[in-house]
N, C-alpha and C. Protein backbone atom coordinates (compact mmCIF):
# COMPACT_ATOMS: atom_id res chain seq x y z
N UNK A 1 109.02 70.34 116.73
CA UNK A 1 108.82 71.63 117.37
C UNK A 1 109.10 72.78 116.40
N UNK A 2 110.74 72.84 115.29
CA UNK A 2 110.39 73.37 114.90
C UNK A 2 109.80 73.59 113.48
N UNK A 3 108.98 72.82 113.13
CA UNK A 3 108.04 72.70 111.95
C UNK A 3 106.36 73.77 112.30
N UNK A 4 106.09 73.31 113.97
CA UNK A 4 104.99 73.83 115.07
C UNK A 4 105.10 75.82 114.79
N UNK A 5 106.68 76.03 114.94
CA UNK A 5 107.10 77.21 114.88
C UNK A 5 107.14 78.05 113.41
N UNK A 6 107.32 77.16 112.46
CA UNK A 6 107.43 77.70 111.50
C UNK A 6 106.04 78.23 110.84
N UNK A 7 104.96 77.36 110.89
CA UNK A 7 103.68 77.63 110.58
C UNK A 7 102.83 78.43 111.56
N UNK A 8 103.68 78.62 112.74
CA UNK A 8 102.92 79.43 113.31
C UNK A 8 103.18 81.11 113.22
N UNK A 9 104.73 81.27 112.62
CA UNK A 9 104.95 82.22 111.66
C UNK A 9 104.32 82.23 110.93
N UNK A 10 103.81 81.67 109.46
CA UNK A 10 103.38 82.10 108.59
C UNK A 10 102.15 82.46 108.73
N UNK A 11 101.42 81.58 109.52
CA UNK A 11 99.80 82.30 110.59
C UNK A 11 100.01 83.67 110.86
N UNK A 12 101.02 83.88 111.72
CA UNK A 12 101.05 85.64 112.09
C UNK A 12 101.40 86.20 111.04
N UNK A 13 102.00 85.74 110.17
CA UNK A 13 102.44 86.56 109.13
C UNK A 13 101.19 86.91 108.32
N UNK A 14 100.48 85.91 108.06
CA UNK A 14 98.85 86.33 107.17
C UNK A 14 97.93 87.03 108.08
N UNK A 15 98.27 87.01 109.67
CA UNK A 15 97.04 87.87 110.46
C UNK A 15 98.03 89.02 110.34
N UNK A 16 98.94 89.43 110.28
CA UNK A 16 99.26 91.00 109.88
C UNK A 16 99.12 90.93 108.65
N UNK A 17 99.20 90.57 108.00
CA UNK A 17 98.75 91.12 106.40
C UNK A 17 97.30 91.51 106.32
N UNK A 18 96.34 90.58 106.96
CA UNK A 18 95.11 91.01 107.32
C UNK A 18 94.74 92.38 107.37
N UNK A 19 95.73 92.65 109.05
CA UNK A 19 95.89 93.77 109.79
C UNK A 19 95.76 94.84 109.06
N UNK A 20 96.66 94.79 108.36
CA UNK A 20 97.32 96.17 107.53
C UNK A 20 96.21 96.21 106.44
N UNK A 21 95.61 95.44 105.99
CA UNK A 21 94.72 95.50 104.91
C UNK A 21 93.18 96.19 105.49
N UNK A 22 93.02 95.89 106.96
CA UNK A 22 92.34 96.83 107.57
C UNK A 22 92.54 98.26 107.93
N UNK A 23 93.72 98.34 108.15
CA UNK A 23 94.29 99.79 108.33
C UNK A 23 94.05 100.51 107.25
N UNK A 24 94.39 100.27 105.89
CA UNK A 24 94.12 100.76 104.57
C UNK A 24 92.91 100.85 104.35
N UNK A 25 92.09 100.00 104.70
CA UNK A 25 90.73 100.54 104.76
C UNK A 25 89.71 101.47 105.57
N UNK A 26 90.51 101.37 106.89
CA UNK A 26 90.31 102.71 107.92
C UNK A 26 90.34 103.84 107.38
N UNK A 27 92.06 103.96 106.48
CA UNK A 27 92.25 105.27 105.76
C UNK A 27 90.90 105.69 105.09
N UNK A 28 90.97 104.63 103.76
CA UNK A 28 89.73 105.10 103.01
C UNK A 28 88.94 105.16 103.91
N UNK A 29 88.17 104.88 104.34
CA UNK A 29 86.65 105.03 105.41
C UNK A 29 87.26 106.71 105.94
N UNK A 30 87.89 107.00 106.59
CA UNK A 30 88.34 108.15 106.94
C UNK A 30 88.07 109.21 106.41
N UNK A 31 88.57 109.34 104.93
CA UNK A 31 88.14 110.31 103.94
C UNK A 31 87.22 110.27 103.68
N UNK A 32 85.87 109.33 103.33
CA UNK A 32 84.47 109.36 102.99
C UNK A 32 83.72 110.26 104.52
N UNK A 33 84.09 109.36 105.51
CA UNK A 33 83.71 109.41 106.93
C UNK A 33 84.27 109.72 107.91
N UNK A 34 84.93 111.26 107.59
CA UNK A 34 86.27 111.62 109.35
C UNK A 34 85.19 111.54 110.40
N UNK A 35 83.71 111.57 110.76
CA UNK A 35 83.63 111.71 112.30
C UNK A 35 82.70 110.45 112.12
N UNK A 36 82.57 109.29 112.53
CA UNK A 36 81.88 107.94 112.72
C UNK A 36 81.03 108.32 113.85
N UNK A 37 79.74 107.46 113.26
CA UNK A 37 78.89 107.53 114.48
C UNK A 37 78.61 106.44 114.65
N UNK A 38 78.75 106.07 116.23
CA UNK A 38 78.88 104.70 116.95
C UNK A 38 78.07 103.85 116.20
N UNK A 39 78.68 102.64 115.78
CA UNK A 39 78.11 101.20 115.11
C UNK A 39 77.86 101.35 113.66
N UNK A 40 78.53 102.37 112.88
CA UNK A 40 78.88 102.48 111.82
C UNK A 40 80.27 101.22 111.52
N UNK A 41 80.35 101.07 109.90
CA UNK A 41 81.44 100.40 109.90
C UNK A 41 82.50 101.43 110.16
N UNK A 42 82.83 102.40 109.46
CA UNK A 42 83.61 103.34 109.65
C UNK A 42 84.47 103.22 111.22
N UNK A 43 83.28 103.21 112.04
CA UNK A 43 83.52 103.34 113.78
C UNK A 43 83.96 101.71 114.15
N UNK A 44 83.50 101.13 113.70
CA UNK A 44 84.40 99.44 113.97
C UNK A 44 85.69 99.42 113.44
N UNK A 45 85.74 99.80 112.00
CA UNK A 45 87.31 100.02 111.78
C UNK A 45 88.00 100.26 112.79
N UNK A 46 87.91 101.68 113.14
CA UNK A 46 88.24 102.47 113.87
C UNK A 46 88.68 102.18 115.37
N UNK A 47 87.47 101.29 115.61
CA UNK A 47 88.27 100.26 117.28
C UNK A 47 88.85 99.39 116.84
N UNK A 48 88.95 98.42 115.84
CA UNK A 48 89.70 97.63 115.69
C UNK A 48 91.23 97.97 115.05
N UNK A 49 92.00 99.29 114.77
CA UNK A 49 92.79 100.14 113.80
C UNK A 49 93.74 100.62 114.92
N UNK A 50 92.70 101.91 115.64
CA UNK A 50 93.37 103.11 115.74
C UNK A 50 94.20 102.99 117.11
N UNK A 51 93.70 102.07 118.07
CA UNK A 51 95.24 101.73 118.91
C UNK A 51 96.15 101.15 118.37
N UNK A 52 96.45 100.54 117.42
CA UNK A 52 98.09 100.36 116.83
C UNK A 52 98.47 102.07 116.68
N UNK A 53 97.33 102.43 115.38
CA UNK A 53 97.83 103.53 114.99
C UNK A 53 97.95 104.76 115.83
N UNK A 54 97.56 104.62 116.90
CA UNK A 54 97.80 105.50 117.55
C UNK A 54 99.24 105.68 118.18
N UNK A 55 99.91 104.71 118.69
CA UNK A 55 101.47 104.55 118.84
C UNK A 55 101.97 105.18 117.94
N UNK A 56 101.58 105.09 116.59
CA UNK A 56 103.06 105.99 115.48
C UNK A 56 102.17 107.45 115.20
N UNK A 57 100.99 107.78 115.60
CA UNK A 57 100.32 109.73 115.68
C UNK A 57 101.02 110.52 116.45
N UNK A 58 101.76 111.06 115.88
CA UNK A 58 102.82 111.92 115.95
C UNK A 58 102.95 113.61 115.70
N UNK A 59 103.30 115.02 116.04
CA UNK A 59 103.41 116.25 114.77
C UNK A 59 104.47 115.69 114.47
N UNK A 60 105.81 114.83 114.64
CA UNK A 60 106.42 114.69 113.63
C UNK A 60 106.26 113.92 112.37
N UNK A 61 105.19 113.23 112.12
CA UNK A 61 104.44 112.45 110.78
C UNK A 61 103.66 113.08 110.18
N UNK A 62 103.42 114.54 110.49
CA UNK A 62 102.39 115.55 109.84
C UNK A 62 103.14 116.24 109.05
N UNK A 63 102.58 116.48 107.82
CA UNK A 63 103.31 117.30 106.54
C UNK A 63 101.74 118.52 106.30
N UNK A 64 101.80 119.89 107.02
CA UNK A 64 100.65 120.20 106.63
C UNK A 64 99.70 119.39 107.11
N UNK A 65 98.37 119.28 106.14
CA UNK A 65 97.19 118.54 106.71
C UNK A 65 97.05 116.91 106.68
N UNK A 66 98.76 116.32 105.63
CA UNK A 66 98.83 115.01 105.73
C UNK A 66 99.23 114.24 107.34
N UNK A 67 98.47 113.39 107.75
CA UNK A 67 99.20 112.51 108.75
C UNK A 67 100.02 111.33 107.48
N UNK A 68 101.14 110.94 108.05
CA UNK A 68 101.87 109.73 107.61
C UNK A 68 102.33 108.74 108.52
N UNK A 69 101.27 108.86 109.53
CA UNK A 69 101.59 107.96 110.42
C UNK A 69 101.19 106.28 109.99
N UNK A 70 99.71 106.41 109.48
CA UNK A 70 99.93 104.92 108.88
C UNK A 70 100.45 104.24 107.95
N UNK A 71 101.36 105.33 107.38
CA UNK A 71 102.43 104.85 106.26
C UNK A 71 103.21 104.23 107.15
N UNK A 72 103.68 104.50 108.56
CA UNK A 72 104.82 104.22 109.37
C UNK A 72 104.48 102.59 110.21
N UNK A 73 102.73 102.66 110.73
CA UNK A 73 102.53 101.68 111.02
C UNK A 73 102.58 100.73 110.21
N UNK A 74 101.91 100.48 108.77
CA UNK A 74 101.83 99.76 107.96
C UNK A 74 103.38 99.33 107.61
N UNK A 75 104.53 100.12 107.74
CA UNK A 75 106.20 99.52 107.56
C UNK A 75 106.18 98.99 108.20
N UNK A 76 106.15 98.82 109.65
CA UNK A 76 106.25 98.00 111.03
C UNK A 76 105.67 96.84 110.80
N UNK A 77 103.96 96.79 110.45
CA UNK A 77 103.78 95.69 110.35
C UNK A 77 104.33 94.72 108.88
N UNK A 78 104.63 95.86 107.91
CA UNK A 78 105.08 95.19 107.12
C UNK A 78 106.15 93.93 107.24
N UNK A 79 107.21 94.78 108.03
CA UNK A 79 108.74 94.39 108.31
C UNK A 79 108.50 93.11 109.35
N UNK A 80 107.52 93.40 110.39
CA UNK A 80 107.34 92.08 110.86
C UNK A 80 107.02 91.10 110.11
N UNK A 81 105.99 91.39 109.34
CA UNK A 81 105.26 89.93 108.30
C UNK A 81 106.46 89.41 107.72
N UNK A 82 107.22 90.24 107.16
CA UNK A 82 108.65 89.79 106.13
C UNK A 82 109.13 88.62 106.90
N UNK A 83 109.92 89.43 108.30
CA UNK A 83 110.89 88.41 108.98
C UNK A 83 109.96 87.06 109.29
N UNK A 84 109.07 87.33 109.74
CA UNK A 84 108.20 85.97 110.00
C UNK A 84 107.86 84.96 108.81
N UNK A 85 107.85 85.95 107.76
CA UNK A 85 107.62 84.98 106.48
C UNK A 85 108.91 84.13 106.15
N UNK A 86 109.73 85.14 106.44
CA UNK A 86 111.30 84.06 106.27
C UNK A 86 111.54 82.94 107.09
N UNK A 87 111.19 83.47 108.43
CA UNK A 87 111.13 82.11 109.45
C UNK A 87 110.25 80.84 109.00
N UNK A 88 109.09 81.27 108.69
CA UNK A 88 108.11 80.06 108.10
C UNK A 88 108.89 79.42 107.11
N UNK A 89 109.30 79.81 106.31
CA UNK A 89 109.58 79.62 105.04
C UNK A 89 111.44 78.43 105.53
N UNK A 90 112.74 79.08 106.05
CA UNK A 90 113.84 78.91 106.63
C UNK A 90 113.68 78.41 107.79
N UNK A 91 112.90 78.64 108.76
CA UNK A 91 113.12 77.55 110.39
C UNK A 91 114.03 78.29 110.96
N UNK A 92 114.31 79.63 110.28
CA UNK A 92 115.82 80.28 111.13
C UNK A 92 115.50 81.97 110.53
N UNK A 93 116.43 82.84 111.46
CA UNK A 93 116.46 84.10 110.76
C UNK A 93 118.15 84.44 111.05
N UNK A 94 118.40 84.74 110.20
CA UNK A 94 120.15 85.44 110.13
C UNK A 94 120.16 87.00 110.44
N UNK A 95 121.23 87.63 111.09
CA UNK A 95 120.96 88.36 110.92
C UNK A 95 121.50 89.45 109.83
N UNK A 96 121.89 88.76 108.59
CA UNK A 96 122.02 89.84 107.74
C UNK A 96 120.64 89.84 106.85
N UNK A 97 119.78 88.93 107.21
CA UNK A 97 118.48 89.00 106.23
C UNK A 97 117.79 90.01 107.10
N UNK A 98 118.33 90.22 108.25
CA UNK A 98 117.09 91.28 109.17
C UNK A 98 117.63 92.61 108.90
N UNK A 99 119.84 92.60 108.94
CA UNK A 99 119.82 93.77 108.51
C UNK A 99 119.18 94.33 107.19
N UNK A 100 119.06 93.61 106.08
CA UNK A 100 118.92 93.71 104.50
C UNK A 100 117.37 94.42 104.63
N UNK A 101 116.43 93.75 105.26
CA UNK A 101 115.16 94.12 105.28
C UNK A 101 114.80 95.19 105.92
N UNK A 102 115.93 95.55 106.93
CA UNK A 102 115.63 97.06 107.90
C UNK A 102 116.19 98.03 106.81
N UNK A 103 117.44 97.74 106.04
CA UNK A 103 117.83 99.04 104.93
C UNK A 103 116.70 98.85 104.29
N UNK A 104 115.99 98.00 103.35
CA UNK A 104 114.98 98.07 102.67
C UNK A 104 113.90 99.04 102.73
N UNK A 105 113.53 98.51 104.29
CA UNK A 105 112.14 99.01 105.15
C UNK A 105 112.33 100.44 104.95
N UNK A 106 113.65 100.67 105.60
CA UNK A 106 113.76 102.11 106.01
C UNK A 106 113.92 103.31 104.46
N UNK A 107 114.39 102.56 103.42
CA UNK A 107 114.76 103.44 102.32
C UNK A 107 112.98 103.51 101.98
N UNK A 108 112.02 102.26 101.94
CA UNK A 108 110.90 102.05 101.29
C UNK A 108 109.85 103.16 101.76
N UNK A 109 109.80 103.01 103.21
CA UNK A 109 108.97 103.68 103.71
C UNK A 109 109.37 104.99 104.66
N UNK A 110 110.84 105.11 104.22
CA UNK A 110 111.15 106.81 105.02
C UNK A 110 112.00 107.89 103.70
N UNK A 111 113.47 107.21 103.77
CA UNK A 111 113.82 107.75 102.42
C UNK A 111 113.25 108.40 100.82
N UNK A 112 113.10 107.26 100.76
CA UNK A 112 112.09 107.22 99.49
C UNK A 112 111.24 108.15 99.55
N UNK A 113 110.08 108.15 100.35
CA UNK A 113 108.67 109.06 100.17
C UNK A 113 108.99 110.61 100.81
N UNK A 114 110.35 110.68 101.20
CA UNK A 114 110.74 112.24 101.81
C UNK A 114 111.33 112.28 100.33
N UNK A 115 112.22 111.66 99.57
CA UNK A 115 112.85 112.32 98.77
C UNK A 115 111.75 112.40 97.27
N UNK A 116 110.84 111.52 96.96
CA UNK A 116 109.92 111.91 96.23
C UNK A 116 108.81 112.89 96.23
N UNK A 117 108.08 112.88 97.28
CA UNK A 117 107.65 114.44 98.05
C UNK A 117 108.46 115.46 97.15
N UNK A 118 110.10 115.43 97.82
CA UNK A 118 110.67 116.66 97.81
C UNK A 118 111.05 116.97 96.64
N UNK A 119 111.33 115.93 95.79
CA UNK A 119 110.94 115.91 93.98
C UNK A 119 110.00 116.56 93.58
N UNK A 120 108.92 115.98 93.79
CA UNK A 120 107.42 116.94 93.55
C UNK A 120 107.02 118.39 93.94
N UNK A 121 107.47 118.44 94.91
CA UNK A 121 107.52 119.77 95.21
C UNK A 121 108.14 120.85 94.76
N UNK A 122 109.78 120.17 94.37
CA UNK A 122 110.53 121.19 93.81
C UNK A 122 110.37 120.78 92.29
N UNK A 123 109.66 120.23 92.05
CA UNK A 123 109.00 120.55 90.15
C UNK A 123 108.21 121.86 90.26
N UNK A 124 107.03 121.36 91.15
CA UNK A 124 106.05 122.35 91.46
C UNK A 124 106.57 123.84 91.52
N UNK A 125 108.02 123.68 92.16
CA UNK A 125 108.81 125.22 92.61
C UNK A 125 109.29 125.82 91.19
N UNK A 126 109.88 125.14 90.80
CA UNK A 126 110.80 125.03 89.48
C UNK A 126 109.89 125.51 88.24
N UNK A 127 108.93 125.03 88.18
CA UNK A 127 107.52 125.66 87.27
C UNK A 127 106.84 126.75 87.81
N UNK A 128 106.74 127.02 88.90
CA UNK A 128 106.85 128.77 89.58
C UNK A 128 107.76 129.49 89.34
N UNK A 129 109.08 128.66 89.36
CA UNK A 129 110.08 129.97 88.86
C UNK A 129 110.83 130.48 87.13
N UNK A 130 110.34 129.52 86.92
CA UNK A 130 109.99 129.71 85.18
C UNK A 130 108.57 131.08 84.73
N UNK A 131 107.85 130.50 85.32
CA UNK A 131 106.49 130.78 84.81
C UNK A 131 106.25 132.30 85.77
N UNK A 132 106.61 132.77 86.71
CA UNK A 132 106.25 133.28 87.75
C UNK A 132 104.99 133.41 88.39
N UNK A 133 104.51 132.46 88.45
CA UNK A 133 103.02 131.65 89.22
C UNK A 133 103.14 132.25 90.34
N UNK A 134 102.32 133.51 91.06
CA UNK A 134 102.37 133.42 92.31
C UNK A 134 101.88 132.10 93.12
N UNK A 135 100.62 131.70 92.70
CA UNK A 135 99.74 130.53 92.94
C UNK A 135 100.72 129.20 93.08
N UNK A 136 101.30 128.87 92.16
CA UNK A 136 102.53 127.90 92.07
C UNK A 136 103.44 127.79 92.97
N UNK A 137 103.93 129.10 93.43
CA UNK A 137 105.32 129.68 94.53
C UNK A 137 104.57 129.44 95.82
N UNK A 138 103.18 129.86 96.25
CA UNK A 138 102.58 129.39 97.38
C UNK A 138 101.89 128.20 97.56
N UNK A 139 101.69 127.15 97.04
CA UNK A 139 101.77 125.68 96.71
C UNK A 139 103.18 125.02 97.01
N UNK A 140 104.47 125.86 96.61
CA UNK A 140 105.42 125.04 96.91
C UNK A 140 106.68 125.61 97.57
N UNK A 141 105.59 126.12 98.81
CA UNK A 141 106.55 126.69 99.80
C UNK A 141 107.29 125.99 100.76
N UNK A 142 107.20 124.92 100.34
CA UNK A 142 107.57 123.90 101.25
C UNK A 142 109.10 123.45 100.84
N UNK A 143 109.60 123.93 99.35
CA UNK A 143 110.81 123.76 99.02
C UNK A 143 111.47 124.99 99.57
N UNK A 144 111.47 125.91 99.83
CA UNK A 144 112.13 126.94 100.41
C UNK A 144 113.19 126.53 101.45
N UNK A 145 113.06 126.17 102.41
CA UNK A 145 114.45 125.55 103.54
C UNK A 145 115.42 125.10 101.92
N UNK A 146 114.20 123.91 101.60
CA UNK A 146 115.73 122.98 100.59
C UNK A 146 116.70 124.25 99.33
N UNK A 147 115.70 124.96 98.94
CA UNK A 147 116.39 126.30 98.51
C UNK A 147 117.70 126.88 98.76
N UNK A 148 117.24 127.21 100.61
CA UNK A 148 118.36 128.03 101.73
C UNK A 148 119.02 126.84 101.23
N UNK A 149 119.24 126.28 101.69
CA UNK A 149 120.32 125.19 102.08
C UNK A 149 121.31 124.70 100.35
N UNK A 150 120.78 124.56 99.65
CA UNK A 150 121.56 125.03 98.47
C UNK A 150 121.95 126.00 98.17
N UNK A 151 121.65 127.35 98.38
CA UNK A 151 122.12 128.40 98.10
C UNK A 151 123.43 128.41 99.10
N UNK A 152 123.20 128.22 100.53
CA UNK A 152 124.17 128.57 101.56
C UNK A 152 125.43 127.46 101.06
N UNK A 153 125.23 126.71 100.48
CA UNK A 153 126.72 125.55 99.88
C UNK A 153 127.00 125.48 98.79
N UNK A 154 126.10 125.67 97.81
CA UNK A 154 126.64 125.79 96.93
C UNK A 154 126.73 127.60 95.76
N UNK A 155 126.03 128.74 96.57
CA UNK A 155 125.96 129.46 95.98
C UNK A 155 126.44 130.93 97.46
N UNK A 156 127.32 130.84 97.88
CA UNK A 156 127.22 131.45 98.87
C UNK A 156 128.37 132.71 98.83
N UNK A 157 127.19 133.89 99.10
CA UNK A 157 127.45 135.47 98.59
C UNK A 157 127.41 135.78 97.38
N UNK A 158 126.87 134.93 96.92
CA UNK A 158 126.37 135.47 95.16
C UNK A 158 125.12 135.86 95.05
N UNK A 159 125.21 136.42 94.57
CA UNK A 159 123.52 136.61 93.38
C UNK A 159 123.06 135.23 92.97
N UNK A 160 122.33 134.88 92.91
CA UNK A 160 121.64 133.58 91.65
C UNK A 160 120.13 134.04 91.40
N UNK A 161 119.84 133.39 90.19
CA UNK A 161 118.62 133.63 90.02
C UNK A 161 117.56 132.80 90.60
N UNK A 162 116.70 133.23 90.88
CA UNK A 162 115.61 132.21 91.33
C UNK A 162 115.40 130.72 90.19
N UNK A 163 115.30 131.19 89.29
CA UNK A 163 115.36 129.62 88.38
C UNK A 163 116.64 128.77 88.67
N UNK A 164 117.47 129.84 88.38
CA UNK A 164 118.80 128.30 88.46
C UNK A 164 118.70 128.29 89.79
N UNK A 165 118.83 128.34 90.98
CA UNK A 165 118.72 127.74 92.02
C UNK A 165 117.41 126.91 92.13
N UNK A 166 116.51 127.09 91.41
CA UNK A 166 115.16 125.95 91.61
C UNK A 166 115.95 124.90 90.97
N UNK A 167 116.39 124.83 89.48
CA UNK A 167 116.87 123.74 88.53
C UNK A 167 118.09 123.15 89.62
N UNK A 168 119.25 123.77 89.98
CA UNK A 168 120.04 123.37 90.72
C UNK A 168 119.61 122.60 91.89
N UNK A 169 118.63 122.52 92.81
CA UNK A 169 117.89 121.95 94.06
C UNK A 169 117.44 120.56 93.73
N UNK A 170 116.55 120.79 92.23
CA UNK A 170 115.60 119.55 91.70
C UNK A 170 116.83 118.55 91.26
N UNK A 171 117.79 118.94 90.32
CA UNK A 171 118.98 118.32 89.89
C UNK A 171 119.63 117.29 91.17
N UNK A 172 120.19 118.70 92.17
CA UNK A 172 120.66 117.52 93.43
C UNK A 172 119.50 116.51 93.95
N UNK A 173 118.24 116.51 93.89
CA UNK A 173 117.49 116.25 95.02
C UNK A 173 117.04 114.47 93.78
N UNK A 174 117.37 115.06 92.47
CA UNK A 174 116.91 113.72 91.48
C UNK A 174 118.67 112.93 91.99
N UNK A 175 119.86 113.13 91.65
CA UNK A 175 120.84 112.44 91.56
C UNK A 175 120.90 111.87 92.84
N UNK A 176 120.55 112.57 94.52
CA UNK A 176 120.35 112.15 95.36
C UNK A 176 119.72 110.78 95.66
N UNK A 177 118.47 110.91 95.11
CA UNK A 177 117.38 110.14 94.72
C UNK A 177 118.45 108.48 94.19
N UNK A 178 118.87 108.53 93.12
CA UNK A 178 119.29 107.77 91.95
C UNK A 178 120.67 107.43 93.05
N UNK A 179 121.42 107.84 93.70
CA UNK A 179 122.64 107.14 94.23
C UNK A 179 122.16 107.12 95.52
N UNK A 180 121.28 107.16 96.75
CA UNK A 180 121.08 106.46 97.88
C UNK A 180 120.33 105.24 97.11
N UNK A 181 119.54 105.17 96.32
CA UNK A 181 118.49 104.28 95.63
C UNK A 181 119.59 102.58 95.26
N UNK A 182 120.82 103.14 94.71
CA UNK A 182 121.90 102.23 94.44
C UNK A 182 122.58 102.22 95.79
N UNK A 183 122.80 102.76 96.52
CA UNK A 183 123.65 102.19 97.67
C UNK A 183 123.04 101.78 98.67
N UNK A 184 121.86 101.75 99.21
CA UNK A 184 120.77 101.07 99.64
C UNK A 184 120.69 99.69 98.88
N UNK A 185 120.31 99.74 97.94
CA UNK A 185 120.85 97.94 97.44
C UNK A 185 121.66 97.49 97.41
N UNK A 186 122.77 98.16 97.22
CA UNK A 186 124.24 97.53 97.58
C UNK A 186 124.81 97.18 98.85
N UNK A 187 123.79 98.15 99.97
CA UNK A 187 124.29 97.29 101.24
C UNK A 187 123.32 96.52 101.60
N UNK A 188 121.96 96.38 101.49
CA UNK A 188 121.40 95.71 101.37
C UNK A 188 122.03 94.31 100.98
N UNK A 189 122.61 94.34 99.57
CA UNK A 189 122.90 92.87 98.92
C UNK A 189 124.17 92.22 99.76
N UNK A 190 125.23 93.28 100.03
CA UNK A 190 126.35 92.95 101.29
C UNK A 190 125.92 92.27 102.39
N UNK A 191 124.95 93.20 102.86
CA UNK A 191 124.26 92.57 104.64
C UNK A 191 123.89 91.27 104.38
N UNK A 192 123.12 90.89 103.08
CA UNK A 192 122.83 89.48 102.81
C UNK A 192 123.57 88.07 103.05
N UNK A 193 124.92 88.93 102.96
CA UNK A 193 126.55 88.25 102.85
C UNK A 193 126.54 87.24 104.29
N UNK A 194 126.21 87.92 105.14
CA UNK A 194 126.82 88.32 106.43
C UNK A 194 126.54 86.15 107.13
N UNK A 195 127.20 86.01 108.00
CA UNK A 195 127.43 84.85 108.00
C UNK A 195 126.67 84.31 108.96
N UNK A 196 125.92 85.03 109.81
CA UNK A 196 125.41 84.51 111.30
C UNK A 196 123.34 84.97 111.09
């Protein structure tokens, strides 16, 4: 029985990998083709896709004109395929391999791409405030909150200049980056520990 179970994990595990490999192709089709006309491939994607993806279409997954919602579905199904691949593979799941894979999941596909974004952006800022790019400064208005919020803790009732508070933002937002990046694997590798 459970040998029956284990391969029938790794089955679901390759029909979501499938899955998701369709979803990624929805995307692309999307950008060539945002409005499908019935019995296009585009429009089959599209029934076969967009009720998963519709569960994680959200305004909170919208950045501007990006949706990141199928970044969110594609984790889900990711994180399922994982645990199921372990089951196929083990005949069992622990649960520090489920915690290990949820810190993973969650640094891979939430952490991570907010704090690289916010890297990029505040380069983008940081080279506006060097250069004084109006064009540059309205491209990367999106670092402004992260701005406030350094100024209000670490610069508060002073003067600063617009550069060193850009350099100061990018600085925290890289070391940030570099020590959740290590302590995310470190509990990760702990949870691994775990006995049940």
């Amino acid at each position: 029985m459970n040998v029956f179970l284990m391969d029938m994990a790794d089955f679901l595990a390759r029909v979501l990998s499938l899955y998701s490999f369709f979803i990624w192709i929805r995307i692309f089709l999307s950008w060539v083709n945002p409005f499908p006309r019935e019995g296009s491939l585009t429009w089959y994607f599209a029934r076969l896709v967009d009720p998963f993806l519709n569960l994680f279409r959200s305004s909170r997954f919208r950045v501007g004109i990006l949706d990141l919602s199928p970044v969110f579905a594609i984790a889900v199904l990711s994180l399922a395929q994982s645990l199921l691949k372990l089951f196929s593979i083990y005949g069992t799941l622990r649960l520090g391999w489920v915690v290990s894979l949820l810190l993973q999941y969650v640094w891979s596909y939430g952490i991570q791409i907010f704090l690289i974004f916010a890297i990029i952006i505040m380069v983008v800022r940081t080279i506006s405030a060097f250069s004084g790019s109006f064009a540059l400064s309205r491209m990367a208005a999106l670092a402004d909150p992260l701005m406030r919020k350094v100024r209000e803790v670490f610069f508060n009732r002073r003067l600063v200049r617009d550069t060193t508070l850009a350099v100061t933002t990018l600085a925290i937002l890289i070391v940030l980056y570099i020590v959740l990046s290590y302590l995310i694997s470190y509990l990760a590798m702990l949870s691994m520990r775990i006995p049940f």
